[in-house]
Each structure stands twice: as C-alpha cells, then as structure tokens.
Protein backbone atom coordinates (compact mmCIF):
# COMPACT_ATOMS: atom_id res chain seq x y z
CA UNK A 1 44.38 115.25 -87.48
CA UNK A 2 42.40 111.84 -88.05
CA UNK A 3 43.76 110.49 -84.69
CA UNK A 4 42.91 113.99 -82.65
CA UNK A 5 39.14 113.81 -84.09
CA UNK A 6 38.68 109.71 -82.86
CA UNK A 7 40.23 110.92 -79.37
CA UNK A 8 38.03 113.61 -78.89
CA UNK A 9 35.12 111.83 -80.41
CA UNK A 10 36.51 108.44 -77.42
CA UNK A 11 36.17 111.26 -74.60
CA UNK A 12 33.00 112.79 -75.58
CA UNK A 13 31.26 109.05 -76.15
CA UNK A 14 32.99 108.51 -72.43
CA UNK A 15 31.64 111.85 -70.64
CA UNK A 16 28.20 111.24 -72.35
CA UNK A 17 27.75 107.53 -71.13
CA UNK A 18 29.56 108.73 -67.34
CA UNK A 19 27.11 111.71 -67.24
CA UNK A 20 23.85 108.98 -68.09
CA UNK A 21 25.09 106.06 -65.38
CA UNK A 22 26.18 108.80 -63.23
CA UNK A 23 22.29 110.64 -62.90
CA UNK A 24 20.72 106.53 -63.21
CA UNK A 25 18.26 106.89 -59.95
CA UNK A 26 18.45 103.65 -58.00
CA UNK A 27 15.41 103.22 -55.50
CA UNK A 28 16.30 100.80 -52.26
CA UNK A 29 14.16 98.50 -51.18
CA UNK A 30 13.07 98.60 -47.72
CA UNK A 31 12.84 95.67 -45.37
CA UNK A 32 8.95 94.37 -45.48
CA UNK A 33 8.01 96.30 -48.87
CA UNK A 34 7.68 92.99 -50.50
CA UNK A 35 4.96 92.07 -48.45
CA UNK A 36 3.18 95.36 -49.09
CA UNK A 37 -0.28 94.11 -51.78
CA UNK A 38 -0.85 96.13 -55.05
CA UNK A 39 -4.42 96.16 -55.66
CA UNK A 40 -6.44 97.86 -58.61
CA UNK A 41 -9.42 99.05 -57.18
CA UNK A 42 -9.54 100.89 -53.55
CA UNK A 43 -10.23 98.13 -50.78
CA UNK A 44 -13.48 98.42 -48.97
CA UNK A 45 -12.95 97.59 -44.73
CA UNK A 46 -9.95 98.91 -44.10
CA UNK A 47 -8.07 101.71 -42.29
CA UNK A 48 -6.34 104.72 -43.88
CA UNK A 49 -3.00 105.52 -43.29
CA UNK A 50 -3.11 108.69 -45.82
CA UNK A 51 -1.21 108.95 -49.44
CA UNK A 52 2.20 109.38 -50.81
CA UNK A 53 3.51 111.41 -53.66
CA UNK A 54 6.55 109.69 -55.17
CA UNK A 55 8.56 110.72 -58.38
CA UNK A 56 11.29 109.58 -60.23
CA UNK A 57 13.31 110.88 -63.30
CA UNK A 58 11.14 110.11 -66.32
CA UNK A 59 14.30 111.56 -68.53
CA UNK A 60 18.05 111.79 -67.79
CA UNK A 61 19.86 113.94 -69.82
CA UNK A 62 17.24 113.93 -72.66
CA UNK A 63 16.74 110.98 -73.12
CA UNK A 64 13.24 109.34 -71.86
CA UNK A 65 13.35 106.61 -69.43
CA UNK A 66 11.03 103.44 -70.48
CA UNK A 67 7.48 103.34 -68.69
CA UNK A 68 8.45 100.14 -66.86
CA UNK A 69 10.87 100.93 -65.44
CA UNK A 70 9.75 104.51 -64.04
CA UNK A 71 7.03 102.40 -62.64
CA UNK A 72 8.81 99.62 -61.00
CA UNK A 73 10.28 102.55 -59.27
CA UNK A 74 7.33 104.36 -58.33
CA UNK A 75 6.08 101.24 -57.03
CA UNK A 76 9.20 100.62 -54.88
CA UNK A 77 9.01 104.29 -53.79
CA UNK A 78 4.89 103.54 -52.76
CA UNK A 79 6.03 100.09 -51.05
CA UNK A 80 8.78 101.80 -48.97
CA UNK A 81 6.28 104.53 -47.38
CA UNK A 82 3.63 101.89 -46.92
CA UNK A 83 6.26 99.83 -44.40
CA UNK A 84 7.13 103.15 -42.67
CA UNK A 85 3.87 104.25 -42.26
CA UNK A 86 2.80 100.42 -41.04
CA UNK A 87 0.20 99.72 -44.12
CA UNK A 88 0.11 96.60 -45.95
CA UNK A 89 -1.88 97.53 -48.85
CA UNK A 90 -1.64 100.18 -51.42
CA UNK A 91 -3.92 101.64 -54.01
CA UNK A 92 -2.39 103.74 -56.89
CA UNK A 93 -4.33 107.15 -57.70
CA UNK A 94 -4.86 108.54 -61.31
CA UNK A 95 -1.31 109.93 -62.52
CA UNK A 96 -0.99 112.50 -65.38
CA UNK A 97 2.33 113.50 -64.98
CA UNK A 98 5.24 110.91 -65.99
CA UNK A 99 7.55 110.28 -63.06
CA UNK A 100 4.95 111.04 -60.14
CA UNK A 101 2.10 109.03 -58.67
CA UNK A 102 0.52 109.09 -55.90
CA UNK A 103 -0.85 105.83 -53.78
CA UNK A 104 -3.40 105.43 -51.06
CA UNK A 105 -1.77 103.42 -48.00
CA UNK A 106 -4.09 100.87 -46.45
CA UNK A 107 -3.94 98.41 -43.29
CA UNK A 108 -5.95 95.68 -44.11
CA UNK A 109 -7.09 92.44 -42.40
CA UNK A 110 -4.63 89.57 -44.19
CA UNK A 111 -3.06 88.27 -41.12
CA UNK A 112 -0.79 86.28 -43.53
CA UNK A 113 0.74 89.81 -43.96
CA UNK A 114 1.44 91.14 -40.45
C-alpha cells in the first residue's frame, strides 16, 4: 500500500511541475528591441507613434509569478511593438492591473539609435 501511495504521490509531483513549465510564457525578442530607450518621464520633441497594451500571466496555475520577472516581460513585449511600429523610445503609462501595461512609443532624435 506504502509503495502505491509514493507512486501516485511521484505522478502527481510530475503532472503538477509538467502543467507549471508547460503554461511558463516565454516572450521573443525581436531583432532591434535592444536598441529601443526606456525612459521615466515622457520625452518632450518627439513624434508619436501611439501606445501598446501588453500582458503577461501574473499567475500560472495559482501560483503568482515574481514582479521582475512579469516586468522584464512586459518590457520585452513594449520593445517588440516599438521596432514594428519604427519607434526608438518608449515611455511606460501608470499600470494598476498586474500583468498589463501600457507604453507610449516615441521616435526620437538619437541618431546613435537609427
């Protein structure tokens, strides 16, 4: 009976940690989006090339995903539209929600950044 219980117990400890790799949200990284400039306040002289929303799972499976890491991927997310939509600068907006942001794209006068 003692060796049925640790089997079960084996498989359920295996379906749990293949269910939590399994839903793990990996964001690519775009060609250019490393050259895209995170800035803290909105930059003054430059054109708008609108906003994105991007989210990411702030919990998988109940259990909470750590604030840096949610971010690195919203910031990834952020960086990839800029490149598509040709900015070089982005500005992130006031978030409330966990797992959604929203940035201001930018194109900006740093011709060390074209």
């Amino acid at each position: 009976m003692g060796t049925t219980k640790n089997f079960l117990n084996n498989i359920l400890i295996s379906l749990c940690f293949l269910l939590l790799t399994s839903c793990a949200k990996f964001v690519d990284i775009k060609d250019g989006s490393d050259k895209i400039l995170l800035v803290k306040t909105k930059p003054a002289g430059c054109i708008s090339k609108g906003t994105v929303d991007v989210s990411v799972l702030a919990e998988i499976a109940y259990v909470k995903r750590g604030d840096e890491n949610i971010d690195k991927d919203l910031l990834q997310l952020a960086k990839n539209a800029a490149v598509s939509a040709k900015a070089n600068t982005i500005y992130k907006n006031e978030s409330t929600e966990p797992g959604k942001a929203t940035f201001s794209m930018f194109k900006c006068n740093r011709p060390w950044a074209q």
